[in-house]
N, C-alpha and C. Protein backbone atom coordinates (compact mmCIF):
# COMPACT_ATOMS: atom_id res chain seq x y z
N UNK A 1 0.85 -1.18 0.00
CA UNK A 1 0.00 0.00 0.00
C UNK A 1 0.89 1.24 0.00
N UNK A 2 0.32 2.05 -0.97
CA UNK A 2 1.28 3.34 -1.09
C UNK A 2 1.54 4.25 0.33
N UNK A 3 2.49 5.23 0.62
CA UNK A 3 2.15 6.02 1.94
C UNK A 3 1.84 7.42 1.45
N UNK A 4 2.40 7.56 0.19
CA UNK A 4 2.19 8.84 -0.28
C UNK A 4 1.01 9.22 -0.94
N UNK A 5 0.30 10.33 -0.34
CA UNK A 5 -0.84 11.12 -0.83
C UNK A 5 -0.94 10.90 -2.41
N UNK A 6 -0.60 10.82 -2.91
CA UNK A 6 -0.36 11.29 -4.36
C UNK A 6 -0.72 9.45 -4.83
N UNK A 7 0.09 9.30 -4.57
CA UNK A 7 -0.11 7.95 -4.67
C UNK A 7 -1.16 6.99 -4.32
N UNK A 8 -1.71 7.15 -3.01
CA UNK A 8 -3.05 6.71 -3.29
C UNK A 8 -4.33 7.16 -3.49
N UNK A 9 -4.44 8.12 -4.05
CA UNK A 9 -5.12 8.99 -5.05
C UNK A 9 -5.03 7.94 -6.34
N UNK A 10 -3.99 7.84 -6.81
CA UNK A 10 -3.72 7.00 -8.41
C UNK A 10 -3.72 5.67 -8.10
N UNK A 11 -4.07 5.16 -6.93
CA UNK A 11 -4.01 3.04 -7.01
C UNK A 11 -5.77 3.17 -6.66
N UNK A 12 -6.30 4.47 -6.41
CA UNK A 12 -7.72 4.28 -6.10
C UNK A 12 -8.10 4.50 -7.92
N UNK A 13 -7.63 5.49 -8.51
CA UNK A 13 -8.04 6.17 -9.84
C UNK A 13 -7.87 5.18 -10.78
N UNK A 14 -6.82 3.92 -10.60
CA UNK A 14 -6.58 3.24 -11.86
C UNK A 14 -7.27 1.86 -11.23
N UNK A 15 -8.05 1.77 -10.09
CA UNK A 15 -9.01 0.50 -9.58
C UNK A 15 -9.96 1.23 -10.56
N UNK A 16 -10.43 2.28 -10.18
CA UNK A 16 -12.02 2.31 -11.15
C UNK A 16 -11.90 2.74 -12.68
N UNK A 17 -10.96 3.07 -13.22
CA UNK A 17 -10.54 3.18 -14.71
C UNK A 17 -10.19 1.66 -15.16
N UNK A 18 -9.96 0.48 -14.42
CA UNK A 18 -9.75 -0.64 -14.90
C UNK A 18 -10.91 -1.47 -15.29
N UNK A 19 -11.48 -0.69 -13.97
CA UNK A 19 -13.31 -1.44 -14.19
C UNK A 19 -13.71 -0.26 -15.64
N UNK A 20 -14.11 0.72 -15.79
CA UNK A 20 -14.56 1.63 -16.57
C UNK A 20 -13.78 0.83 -18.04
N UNK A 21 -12.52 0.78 -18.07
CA UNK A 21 -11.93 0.31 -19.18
C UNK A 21 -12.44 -1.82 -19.69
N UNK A 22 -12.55 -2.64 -19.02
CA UNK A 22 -13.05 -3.51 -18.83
C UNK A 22 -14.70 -3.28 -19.15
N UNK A 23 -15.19 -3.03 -18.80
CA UNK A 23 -16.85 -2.64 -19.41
C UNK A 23 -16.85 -1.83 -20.74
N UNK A 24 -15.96 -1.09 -21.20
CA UNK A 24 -15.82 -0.49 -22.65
C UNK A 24 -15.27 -2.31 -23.54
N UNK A 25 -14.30 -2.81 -22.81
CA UNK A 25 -13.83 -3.89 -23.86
C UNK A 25 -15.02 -4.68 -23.94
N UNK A 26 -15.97 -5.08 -22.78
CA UNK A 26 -16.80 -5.85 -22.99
C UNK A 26 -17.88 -5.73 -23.83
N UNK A 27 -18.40 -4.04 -24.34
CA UNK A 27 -19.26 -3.74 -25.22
C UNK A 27 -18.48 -3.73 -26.72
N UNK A 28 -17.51 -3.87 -26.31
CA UNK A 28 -16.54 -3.59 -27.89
C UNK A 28 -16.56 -5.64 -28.18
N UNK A 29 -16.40 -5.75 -27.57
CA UNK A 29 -16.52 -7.62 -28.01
C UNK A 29 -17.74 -8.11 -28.13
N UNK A 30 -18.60 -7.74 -27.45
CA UNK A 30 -20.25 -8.27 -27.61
C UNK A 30 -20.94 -7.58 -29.03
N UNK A 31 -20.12 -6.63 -29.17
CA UNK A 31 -20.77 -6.08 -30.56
C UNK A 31 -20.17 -6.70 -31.62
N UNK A 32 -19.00 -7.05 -31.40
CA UNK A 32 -18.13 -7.66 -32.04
C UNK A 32 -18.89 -9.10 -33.03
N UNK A 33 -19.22 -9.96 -31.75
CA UNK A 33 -19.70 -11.29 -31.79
C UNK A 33 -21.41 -11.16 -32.16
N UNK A 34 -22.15 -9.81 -32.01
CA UNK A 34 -23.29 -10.04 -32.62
C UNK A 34 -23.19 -10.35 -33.76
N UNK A 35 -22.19 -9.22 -34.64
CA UNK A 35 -22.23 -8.90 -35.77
C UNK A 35 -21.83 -10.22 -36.84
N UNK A 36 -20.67 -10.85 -36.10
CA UNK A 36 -20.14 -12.22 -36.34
C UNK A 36 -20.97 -13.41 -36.55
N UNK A 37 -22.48 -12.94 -35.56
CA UNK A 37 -23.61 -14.23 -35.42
C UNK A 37 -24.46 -13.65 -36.49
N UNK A 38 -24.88 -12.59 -37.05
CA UNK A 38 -25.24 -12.24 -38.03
C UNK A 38 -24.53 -12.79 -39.44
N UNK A 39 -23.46 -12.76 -39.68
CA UNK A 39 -22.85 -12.79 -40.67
C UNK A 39 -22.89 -14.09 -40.71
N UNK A 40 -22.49 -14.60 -40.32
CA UNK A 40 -21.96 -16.39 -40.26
C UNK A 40 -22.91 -17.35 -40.32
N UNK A 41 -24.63 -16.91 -39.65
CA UNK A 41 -26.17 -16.99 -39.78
C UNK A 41 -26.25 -16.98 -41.49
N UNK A 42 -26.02 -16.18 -41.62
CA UNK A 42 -26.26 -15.54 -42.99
C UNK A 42 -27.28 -14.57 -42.85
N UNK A 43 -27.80 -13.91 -42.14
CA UNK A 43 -28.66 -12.54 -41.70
C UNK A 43 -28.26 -11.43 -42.24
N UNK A 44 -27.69 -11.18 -43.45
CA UNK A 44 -26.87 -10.31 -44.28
C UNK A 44 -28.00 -8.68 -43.58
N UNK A 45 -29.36 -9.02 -44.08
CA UNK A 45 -30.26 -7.65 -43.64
C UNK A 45 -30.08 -7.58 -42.07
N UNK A 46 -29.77 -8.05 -41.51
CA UNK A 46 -29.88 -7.50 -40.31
C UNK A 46 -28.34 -7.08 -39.63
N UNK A 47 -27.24 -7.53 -40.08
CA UNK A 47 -26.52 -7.61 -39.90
C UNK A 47 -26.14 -5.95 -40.91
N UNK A 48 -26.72 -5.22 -41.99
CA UNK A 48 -26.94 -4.41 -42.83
C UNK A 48 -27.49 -3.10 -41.28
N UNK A 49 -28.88 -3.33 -40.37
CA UNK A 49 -29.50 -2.76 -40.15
C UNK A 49 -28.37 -2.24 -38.87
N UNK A 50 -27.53 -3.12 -38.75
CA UNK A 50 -26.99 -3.53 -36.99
C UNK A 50 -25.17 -2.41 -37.53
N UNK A 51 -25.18 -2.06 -39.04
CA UNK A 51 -24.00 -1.65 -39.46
C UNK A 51 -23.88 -0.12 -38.59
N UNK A 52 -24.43 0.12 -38.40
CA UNK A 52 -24.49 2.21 -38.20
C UNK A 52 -24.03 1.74 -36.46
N UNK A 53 -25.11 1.23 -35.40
CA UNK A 53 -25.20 0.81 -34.29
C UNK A 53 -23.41 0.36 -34.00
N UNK A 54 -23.05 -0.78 -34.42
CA UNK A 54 -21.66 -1.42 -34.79
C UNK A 54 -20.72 -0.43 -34.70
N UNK A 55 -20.83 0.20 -36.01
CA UNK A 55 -19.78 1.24 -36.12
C UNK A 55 -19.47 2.57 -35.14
N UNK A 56 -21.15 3.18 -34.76
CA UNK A 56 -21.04 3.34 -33.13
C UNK A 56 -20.25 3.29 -32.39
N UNK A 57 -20.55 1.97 -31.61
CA UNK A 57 -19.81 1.74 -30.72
C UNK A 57 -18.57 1.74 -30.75
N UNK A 58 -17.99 0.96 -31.70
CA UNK A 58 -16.68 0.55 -31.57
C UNK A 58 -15.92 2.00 -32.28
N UNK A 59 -16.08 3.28 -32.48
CA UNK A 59 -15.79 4.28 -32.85
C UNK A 59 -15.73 4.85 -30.93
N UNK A 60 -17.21 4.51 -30.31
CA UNK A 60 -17.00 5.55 -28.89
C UNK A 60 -15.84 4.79 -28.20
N UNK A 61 -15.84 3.25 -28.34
CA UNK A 61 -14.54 2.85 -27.03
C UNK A 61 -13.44 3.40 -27.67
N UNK A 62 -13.07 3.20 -28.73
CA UNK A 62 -11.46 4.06 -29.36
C UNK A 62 -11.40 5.08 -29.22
N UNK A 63 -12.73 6.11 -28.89
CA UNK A 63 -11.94 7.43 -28.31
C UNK A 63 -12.01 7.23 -27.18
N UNK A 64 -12.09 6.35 -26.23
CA UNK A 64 -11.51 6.72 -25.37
C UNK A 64 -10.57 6.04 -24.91
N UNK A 65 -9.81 5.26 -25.68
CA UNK A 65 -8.31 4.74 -25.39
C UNK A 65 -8.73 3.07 -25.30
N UNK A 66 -9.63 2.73 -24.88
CA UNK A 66 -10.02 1.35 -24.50
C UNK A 66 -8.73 0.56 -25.51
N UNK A 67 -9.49 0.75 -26.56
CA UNK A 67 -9.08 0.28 -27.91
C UNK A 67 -8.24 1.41 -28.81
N UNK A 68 -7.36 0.86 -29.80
CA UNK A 68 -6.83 1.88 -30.64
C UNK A 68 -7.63 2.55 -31.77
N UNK A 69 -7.74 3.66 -32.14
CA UNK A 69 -8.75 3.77 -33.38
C UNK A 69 -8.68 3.11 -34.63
N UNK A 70 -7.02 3.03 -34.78
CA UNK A 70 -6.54 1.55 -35.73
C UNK A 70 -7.30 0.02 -35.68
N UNK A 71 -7.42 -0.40 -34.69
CA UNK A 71 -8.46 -1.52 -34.67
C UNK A 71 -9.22 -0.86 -35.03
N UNK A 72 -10.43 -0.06 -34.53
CA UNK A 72 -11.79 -0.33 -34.58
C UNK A 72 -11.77 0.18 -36.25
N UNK A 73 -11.15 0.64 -36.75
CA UNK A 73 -11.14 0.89 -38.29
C UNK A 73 -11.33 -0.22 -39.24
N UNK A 74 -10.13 -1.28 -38.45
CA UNK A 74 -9.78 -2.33 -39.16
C UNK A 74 -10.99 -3.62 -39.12
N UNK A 75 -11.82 -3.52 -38.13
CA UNK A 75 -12.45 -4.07 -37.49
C UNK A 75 -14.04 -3.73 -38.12
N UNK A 76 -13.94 -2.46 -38.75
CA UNK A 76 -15.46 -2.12 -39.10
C UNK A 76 -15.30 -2.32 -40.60
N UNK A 77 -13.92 -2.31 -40.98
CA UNK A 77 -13.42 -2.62 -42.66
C UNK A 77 -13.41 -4.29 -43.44
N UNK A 78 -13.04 -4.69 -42.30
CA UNK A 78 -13.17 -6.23 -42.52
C UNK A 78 -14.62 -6.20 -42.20
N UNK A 79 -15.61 -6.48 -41.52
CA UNK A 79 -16.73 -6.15 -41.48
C UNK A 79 -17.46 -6.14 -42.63
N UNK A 80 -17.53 -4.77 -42.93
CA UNK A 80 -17.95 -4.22 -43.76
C UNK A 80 -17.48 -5.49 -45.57
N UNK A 81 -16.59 -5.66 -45.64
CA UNK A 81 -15.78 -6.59 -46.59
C UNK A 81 -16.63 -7.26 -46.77
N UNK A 82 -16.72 -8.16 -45.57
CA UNK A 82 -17.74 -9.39 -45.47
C UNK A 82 -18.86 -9.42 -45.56
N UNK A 83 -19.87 -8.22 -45.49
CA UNK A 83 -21.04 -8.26 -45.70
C UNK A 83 -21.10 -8.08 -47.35
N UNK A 84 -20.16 -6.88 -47.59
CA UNK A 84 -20.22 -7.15 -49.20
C UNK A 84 -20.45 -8.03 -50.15
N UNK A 85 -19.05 -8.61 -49.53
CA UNK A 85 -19.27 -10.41 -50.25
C UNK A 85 -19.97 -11.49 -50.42
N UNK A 86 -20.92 -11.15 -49.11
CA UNK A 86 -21.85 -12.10 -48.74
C UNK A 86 -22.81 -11.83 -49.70
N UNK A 87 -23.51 -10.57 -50.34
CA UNK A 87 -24.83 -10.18 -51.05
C UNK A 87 -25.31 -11.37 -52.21
């Protein structure tokens, strides 16, 4: 346990930014895997309707560091690929 003021200020700040950061990854993967159960279903229209929502999210966790904005780019591009292909 820290003794310095300063210091446990920041082992309290990075307990609840771990949780805060952990609940951003978990909406960034569950969106992840809808979209995946859509596609792989073959639900091309819904998986079409679920594109805006998708891109959403995984745009809000990368700003805020969760994720890099490089993934979620790469992530809505492949995506996006695959629904193409699928038509």
């Amino acid at each position: 346990m820290p003794n310095i003021q300063s210091s446990i200020r920041r082992t309290k700040r990075t307990k609840i930014q771990t949780q805060v950061n952990r609940l951003r990854k978990s909406k960034y993967k569950s969106a992840i895997k809808k979209m995946s159960s859509y596609i792989n279903s073959g639900k091309i229209k819904e998986a079409q309707k679920f594109m805006p929502e998708f891109h959403s999210q995984l745009m809000k966790v990368a700003k805020t560091g969760a994720i890099t904005k490089q993934t979620a780019s790469r992530k809505i591009s492949r995506i996006s690929k695959k629904i193409k292909n699928k038509k």
